[in-house]
Protein backbone atom coordinates (compact mmCIF):
# COMPACT_ATOMS: atom_id res chain seq x y z
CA UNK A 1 0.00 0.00 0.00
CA UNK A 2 1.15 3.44 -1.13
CA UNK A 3 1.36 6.40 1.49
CA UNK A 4 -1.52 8.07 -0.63
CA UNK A 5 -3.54 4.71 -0.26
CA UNK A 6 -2.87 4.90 3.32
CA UNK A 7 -3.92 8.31 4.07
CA UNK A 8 -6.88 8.02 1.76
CA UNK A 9 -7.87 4.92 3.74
CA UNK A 10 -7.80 6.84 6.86
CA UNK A 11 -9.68 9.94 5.66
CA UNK A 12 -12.34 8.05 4.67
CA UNK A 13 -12.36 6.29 8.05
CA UNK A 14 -11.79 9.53 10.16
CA UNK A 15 -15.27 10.70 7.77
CA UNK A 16 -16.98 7.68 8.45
CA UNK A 17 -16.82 7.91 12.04
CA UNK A 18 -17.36 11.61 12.41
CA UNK A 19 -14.10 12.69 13.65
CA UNK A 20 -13.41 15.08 10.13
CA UNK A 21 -15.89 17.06 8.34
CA UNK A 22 -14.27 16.78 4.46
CA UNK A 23 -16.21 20.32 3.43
CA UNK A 24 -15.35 22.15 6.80
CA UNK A 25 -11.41 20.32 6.86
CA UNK A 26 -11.17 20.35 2.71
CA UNK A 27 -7.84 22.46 3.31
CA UNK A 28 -5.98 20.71 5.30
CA UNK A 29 -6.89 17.15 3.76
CA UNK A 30 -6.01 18.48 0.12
CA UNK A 31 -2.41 19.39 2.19
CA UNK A 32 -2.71 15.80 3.56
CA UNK A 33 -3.40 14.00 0.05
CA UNK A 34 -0.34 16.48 -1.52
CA UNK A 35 2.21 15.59 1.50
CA UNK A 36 1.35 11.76 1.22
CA UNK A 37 1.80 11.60 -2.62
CA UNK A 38 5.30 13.42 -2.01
CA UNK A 39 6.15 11.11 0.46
CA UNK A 40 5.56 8.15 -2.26
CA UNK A 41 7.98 9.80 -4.36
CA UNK A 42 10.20 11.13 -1.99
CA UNK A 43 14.35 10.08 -1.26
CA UNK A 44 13.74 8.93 2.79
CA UNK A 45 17.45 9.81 3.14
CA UNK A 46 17.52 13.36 1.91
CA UNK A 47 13.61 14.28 2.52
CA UNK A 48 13.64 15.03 6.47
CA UNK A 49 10.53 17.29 5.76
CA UNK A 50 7.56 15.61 4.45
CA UNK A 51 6.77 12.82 7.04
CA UNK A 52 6.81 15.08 10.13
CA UNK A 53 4.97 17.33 8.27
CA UNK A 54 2.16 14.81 7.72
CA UNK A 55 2.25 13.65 11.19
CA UNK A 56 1.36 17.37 12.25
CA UNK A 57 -1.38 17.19 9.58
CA UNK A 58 -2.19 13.71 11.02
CA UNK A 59 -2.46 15.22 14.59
CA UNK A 60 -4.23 18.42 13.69
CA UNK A 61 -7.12 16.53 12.37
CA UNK A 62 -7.31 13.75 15.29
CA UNK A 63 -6.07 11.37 12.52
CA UNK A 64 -3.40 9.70 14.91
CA UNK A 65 -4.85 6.45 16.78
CA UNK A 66 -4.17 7.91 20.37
CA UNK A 67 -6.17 10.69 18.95
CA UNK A 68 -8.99 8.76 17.13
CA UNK A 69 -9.41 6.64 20.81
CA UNK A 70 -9.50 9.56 22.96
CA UNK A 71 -6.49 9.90 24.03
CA UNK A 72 -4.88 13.57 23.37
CA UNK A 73 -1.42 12.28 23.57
CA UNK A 74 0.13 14.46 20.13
CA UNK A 75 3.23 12.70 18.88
CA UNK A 76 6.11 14.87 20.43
CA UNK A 77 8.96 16.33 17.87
CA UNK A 78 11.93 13.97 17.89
CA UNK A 79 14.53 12.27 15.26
CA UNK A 80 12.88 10.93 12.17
CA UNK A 81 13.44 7.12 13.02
CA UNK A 82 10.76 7.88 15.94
CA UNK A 83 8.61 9.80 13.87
CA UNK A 84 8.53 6.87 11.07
CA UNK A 85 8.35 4.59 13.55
CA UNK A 86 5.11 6.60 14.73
CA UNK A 87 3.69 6.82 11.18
CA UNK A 88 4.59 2.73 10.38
CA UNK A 89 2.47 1.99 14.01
CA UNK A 90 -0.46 4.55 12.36
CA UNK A 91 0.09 2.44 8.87
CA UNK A 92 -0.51 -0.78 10.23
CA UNK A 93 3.36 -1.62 9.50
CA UNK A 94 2.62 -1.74 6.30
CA UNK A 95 4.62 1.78 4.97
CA UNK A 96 8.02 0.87 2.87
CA UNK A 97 10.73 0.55 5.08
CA UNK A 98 13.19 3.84 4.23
């Protein structure tokens, strides 16, 4: 699965349950869908940029699953292994390893 399937995936779920209104949030997903087809493309060794990026998209929405359970718990800023690490746990494992 593709970063862009991914985040699709979860949009749709985040609508589906109520937690993101796609008219009122249309910004910020269109920034979402554009950040997760860079990341498809993107070099993981010289693009430091474009994951946390999402994550903070991610969080802003309630996207993350500490978020989606009710848990406020925002991923914290830290080196990029943690932050992938944060985004494979969101992905199911199932992002391409970097």
């Amino acid at each position: 699965m593709t970063v862009s399937e991914a985040v699709e995936e979860s949009i749709a779920a985040a609508i589906d349950a109520g937690r993101v209104d796609e008219h009122a949030h249309a910004a910020p997903l269109q920034a979402l869908r554009t950040l997760a087809r860079r990341a498809d493309t993107a070099d993981p060794e010289k693009d430091n940029v474009t994951l946390p990026t999402m994550l903070k998209y991610l969080s802003a929405l309630g996207m993350l699953p500490d978020e989606a359970s009710g848990s406020q718990s925002a991923p914290k800023a830290g080196s990029m292994g943690r932050m992938r690490d944060k985004f494979r746990a969101f992905d199911g494992g199932k992002a391409a390893n970097g």
